[in-house]
Protein backbone atom coordinates (compact mmCIF):
# COMPACT_ATOMS: atom_id res chain seq x y z
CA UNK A 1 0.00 0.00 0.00
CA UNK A 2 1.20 3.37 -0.73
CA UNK A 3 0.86 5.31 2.16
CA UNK A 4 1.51 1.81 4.78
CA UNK A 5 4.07 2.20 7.04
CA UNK A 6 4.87 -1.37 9.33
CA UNK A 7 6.19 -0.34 13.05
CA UNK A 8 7.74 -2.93 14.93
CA UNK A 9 7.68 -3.30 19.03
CA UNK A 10 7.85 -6.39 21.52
CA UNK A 11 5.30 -4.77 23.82
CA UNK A 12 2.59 -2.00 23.42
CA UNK A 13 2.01 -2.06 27.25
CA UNK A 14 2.36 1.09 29.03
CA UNK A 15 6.08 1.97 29.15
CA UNK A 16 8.28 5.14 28.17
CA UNK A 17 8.62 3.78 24.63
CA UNK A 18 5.05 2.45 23.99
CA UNK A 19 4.13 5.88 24.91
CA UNK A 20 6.29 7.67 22.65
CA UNK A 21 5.41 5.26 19.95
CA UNK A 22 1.32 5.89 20.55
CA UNK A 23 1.95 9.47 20.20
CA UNK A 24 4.04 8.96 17.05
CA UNK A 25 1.31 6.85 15.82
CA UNK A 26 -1.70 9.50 16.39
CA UNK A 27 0.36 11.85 14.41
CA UNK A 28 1.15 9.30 11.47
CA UNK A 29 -2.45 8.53 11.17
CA UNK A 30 -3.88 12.23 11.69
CA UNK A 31 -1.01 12.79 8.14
CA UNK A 32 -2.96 10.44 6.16
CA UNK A 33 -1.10 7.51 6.44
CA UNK A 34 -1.62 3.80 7.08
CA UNK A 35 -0.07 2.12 10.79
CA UNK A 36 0.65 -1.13 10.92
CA UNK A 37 2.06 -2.24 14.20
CA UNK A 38 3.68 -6.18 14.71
CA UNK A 39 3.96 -6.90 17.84
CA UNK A 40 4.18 -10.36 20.53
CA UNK A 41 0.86 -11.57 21.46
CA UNK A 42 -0.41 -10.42 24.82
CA UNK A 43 1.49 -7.53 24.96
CA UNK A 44 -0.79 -5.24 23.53
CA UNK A 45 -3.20 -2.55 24.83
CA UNK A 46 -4.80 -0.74 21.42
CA UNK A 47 -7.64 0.95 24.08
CA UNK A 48 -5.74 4.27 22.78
CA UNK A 49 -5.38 3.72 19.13
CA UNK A 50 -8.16 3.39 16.58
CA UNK A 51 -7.32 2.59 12.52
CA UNK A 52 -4.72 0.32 13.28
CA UNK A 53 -3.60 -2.88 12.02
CA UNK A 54 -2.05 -5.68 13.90
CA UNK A 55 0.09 -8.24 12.92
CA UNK A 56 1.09 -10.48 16.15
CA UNK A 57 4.81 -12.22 16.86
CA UNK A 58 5.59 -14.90 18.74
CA UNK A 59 5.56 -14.51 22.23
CA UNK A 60 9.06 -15.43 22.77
CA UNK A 61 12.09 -13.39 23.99
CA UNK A 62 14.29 -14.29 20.98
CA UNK A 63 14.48 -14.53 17.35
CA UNK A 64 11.03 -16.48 15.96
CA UNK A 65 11.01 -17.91 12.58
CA UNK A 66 7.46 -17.84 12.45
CA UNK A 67 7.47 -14.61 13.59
CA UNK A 68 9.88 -13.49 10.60
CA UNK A 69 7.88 -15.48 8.21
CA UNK A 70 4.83 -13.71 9.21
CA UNK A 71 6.80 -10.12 8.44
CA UNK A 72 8.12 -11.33 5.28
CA UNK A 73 4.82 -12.22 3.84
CA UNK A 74 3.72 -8.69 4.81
CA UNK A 75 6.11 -6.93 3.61
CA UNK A 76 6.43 -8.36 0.46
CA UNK A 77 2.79 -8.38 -0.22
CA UNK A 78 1.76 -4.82 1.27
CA UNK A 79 5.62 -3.09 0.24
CA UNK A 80 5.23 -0.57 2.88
CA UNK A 81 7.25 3.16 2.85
CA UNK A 82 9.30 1.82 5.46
CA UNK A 83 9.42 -0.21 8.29
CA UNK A 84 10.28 0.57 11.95
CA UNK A 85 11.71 -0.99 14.77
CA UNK A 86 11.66 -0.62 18.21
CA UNK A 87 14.35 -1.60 20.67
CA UNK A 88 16.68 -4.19 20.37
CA UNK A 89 15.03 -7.64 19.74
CA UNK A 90 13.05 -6.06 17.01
CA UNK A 91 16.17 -4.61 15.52
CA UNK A 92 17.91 -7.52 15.32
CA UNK A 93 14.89 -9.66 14.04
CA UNK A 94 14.30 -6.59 11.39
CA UNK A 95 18.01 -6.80 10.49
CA UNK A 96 18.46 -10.16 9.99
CA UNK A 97 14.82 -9.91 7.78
CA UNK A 98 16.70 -6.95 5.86
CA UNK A 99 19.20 -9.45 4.99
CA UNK A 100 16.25 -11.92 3.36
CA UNK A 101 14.89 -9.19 1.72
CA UNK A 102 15.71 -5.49 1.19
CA UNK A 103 13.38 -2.86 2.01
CA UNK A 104 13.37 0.87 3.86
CA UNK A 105 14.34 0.16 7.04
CA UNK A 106 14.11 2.62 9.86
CA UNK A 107 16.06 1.55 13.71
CA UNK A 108 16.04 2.93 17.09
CA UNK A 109 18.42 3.49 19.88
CA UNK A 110 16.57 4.68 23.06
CA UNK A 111 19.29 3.91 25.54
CA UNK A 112 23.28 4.85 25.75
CA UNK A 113 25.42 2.95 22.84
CA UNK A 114 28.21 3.44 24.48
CA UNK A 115 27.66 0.87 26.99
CA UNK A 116 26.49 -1.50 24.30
CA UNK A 117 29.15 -4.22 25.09
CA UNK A 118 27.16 -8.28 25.23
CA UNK A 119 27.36 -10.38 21.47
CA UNK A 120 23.52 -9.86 21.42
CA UNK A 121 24.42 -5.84 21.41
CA UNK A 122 27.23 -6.14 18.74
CA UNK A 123 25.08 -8.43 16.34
CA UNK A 124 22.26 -5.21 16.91
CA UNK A 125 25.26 -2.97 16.13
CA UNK A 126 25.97 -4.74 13.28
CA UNK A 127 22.33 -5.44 11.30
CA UNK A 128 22.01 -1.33 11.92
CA UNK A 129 24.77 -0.84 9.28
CA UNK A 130 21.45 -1.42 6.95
CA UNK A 131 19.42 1.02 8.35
CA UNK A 132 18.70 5.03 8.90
CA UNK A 133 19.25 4.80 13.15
CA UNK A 134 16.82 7.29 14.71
CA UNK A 135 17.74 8.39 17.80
CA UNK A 136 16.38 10.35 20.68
CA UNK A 137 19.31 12.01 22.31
CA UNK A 138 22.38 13.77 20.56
CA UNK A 139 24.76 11.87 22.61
CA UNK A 140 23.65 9.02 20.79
CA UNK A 141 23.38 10.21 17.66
CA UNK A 142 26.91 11.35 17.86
CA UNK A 143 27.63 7.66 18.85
CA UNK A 144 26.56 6.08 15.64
CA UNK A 145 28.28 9.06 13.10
CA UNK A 146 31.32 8.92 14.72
CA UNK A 147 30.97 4.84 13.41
CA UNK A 148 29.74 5.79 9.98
CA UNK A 149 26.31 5.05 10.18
CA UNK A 150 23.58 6.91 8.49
CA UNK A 151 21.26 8.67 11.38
CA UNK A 152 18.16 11.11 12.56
CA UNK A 153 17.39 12.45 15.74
CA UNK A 154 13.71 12.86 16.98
CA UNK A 155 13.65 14.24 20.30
CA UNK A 156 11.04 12.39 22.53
CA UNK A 157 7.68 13.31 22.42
CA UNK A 158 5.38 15.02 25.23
CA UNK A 159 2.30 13.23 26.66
CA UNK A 160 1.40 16.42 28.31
CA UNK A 161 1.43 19.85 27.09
CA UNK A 162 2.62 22.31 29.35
CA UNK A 163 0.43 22.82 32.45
CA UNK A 164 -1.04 26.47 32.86
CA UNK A 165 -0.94 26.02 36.75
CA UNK A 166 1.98 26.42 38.62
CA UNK A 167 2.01 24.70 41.99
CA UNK A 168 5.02 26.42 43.90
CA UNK A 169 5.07 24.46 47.13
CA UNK A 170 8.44 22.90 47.41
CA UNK A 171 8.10 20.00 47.45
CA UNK A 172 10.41 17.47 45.80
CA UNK A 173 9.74 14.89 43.71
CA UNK A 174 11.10 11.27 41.90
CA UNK A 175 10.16 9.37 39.15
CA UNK A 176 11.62 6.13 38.28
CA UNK A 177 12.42 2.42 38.09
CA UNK A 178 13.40 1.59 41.30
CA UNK A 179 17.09 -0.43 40.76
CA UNK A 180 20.32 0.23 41.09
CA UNK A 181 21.43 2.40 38.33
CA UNK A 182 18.91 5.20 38.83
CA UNK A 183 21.14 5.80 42.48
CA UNK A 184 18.01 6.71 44.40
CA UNK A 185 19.61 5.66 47.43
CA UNK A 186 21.97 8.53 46.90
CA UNK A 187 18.78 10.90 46.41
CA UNK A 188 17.81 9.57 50.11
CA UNK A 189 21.76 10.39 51.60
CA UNK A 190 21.29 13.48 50.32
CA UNK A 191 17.96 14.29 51.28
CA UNK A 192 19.27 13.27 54.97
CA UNK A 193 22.15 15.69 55.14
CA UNK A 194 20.24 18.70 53.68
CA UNK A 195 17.57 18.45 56.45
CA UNK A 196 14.99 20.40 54.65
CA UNK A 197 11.38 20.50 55.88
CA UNK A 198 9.87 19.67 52.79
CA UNK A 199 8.35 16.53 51.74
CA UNK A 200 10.05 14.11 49.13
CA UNK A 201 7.75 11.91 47.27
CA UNK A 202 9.19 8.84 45.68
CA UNK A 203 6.89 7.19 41.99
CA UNK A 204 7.79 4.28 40.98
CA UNK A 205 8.51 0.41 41.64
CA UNK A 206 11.61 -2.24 41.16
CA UNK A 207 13.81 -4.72 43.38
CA UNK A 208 15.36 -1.53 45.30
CA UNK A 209 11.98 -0.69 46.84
CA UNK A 210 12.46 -2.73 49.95
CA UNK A 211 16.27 -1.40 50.53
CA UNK A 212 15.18 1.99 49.96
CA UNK A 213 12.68 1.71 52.20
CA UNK A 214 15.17 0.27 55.18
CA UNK A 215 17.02 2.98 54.02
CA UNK A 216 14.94 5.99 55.00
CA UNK A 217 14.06 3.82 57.93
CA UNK A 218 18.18 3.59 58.84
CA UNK A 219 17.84 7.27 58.61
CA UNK A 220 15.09 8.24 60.74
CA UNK A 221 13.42 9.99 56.99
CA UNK A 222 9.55 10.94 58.43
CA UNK A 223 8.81 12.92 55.43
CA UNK A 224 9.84 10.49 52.65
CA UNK A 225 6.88 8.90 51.06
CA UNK A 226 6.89 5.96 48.75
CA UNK A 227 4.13 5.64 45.84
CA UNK A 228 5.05 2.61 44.24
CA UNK A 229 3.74 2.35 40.22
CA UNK A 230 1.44 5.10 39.68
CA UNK A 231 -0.51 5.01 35.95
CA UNK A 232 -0.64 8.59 35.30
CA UNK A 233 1.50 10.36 38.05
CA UNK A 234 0.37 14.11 36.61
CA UNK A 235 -1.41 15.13 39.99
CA UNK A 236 2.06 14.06 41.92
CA UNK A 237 3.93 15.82 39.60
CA UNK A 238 1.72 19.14 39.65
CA UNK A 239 2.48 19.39 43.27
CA UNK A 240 5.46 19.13 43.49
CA UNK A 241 7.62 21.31 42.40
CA UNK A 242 11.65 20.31 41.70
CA UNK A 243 12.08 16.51 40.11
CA UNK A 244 15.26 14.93 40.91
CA UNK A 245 17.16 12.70 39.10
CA UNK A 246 20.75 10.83 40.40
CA UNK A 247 20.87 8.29 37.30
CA UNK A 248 23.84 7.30 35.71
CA UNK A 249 22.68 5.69 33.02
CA UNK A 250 20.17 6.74 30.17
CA UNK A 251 19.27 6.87 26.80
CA UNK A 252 16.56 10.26 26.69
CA UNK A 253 14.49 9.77 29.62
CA UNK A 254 10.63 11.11 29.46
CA UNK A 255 10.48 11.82 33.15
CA UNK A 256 12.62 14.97 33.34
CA UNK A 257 10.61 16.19 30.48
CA UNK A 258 7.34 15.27 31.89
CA UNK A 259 8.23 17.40 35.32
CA UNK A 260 9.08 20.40 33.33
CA UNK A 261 5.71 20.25 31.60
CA UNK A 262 3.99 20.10 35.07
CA UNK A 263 6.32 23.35 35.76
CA UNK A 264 8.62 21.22 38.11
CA UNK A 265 12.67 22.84 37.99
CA UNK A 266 15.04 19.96 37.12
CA UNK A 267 17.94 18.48 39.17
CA UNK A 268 19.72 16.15 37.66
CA UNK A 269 23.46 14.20 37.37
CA UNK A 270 25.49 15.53 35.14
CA UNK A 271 25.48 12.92 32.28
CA UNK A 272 25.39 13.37 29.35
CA UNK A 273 21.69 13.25 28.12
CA UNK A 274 20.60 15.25 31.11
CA UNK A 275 23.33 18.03 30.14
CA UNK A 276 20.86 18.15 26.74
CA UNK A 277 18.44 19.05 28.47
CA UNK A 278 19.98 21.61 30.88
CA UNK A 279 22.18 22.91 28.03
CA UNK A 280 23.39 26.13 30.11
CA UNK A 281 21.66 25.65 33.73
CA UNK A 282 24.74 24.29 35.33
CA UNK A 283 23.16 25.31 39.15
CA UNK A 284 20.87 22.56 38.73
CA UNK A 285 23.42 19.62 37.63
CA UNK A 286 25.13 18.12 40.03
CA UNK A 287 28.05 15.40 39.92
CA UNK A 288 27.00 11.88 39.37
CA UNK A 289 27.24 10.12 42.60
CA UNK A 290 28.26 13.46 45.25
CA UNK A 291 25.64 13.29 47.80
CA UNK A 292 27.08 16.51 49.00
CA UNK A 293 26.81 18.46 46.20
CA UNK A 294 23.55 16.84 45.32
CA UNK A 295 22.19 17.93 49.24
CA UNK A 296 23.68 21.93 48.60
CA UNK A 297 21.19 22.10 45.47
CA UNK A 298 18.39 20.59 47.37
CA UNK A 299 19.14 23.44 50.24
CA UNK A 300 19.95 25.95 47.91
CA UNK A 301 16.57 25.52 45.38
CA UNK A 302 14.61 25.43 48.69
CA UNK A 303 15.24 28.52 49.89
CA UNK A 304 14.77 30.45 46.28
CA UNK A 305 12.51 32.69 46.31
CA UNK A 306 8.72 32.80 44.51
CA UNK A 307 10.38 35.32 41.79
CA UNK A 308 13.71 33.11 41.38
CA UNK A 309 11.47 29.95 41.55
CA UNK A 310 9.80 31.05 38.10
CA UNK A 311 13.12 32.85 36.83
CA UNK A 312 14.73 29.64 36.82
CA UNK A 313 12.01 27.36 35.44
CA UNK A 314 11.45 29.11 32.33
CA UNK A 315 15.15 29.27 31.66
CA UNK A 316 14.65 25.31 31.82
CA UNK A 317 10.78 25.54 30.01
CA UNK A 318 12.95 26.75 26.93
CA UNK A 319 14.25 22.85 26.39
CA UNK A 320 10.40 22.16 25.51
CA UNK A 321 10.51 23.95 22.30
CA UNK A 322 12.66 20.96 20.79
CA UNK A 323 9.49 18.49 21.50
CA UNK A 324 6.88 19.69 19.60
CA UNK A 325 4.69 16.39 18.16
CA UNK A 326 3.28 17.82 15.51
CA UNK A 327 6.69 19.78 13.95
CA UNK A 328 8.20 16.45 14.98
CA UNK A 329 6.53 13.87 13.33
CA UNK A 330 6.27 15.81 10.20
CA UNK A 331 10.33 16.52 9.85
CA UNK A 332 10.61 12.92 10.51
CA UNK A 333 8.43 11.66 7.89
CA UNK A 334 9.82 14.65 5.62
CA UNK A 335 13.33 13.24 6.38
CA UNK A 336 12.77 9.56 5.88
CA UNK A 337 10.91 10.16 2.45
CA UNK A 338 13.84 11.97 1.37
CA UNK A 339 16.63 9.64 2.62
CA UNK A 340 14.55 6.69 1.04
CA UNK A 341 13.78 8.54 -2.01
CA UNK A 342 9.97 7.99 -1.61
CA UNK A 343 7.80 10.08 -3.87
């Protein structure tokens, strides 16, 4: 079909992805074109998508032969625009495909390649030689010229727009997977040593839970409060009004960009994705893994004043203007018609 364009995803569940990928979707569709989305069986929710076509995989977590059957059939029947995977089982099971059969093939990298390192990760490396690699930070981006690949970036797009209210009642807030490479253990140090009388709130679930909990326990922390996994965390986020962020490890996270829509200011560890989005706001970065410095910005933002509060968050509300769906999509589809030669 001439306006079909095949998207493929292990899961549609909610997750940062799947929700980046609905929103790319609504866009596609509102330009006129046709969405087909493959993806494993049970691991769909279409409840927010209408006029889309499903094609379902395997549900296995490696490389299905009836699953690539079932692709090539498609794709040599329907001869979509271009097809596009999501994260890296897809990748690999749309580059080995590629290899079977040529076609416009569109990648992803959503995470940090630099720490790419198992045989699964180089094969993934490897197969992506064949495609156009979008990615959605410039770190990453940068990754993949630097190795001669062809890419795109398309920043990550915005569930919410920007919130009209502005709750300034410092509070603090965090958002995120609860394991070991997000650091919020460090978050809770810090918290401790400033000694602010605020309230921290704490979204999110994974295996750290428990030890974070003993934690703020170990620490005598009365005005920590843990949420576990909250569906649509807006009304947490809207009164709140700093998000923190101790992560060393991420591709472009939608949290961070999420707070500043709900007019929270940004703290973050100075990696390098989060320096994209803090470009020139250096007060609010702090070095990855210095609970001190980390508790000096959580004393320091608490005492700004109402004035300085909103100073400083529209300095970081400026980021925003590099998310906008509807410019994005279009540039994207504008870009990948001309890289593909599509008329």
């Amino acid at each position: 079909m001439k306006n079909r364009i095949l998207i493929i995803i292990p899961s549609l569940k909610k997750g940062g992805t799947e929700i980046q990928l609905k929103i790319l979707i609504e866009k596609l569709i509102s330009l006129g074109y046709n969405l087909t989305v493959a993806v494993r069986k049970n691991n769909f929710d279409l409840r927010d998508l209408n006029n889309v076509n499903l094609i379902e995989l395997e549900d296995k977590g490696f490389i299905s032969l009836k699953s690539l059957y079932r692709l090539y059939i498609f794709i040599k029947n329907e001869k979509p625009l271009f097809v596009y995977s999501l994260l890296r089982q897809m990748n690999v099971m749309t580059g080995f495909l590629n290899c079977i059969c040529r076609f416009n093939w569109v990648s992803s990298e959503r995470s940090n390649p630099n720490f790419k390192t198992s045989i699964y990760d180089r094969i993934e490396m490897f197969l992506k030689k064949r495609s156009l690699v979008v990615c959605n930070s410039k770190a990453a981006k940068s990754f993949y010229e630097n190795n001669n690949y062809n890419t795109y970036f398309l920043s990550n797009f915005l569930k919410h727009k920007r919130q009209s209210k502005i709750s300034y009642n410092k509070n603090f807030i965090v958002l995120s997977r609860l394991i070991k490479s997000k650091r919020v253990d460090e978050i809770l140090k810090a918290w401790s040593l400033a000694n602010i009388k605020s309230s921290l709130e704490i979204v999110g679930y994974g295996p750290e839970l428990e030890n974070l909990k003993a934690l703020c326990y170990k620490l005598n922390l009365s005005n920590v409060n843990f949420h576990g996994k909250v569906e649509d965390p807006s009304s947490l986020l809207l009164s709140s009004s700093f998000f923190i962020s101790s992560s060393d490890l991420e591709g472009m996270p939608n949290s961070p960009l999420e707070a500043l829509c709900h007019n929270n200011i940004l703290i973050l560890s100075d990696i390098d994705v989060h320096k994209e989005i803090l470009m020139s706001n250096d007060d609010y970065l702090f070095k990855l893994g210095s609970v001190k410095e980390l508790s000096n910005i959580l004393i320091s933002v608490f005492e700004l004043s109402e004035d300085n509060f909103y100073k400083s968050l529209n300095k970081q509300i400026n980021y925003l203007k590099n998310h906008d769906n509807d410019t994005n999509t279009e540039k994207f589809i504008e870009f990948v018609s001309v890289y593909f030669k599509i008329n």
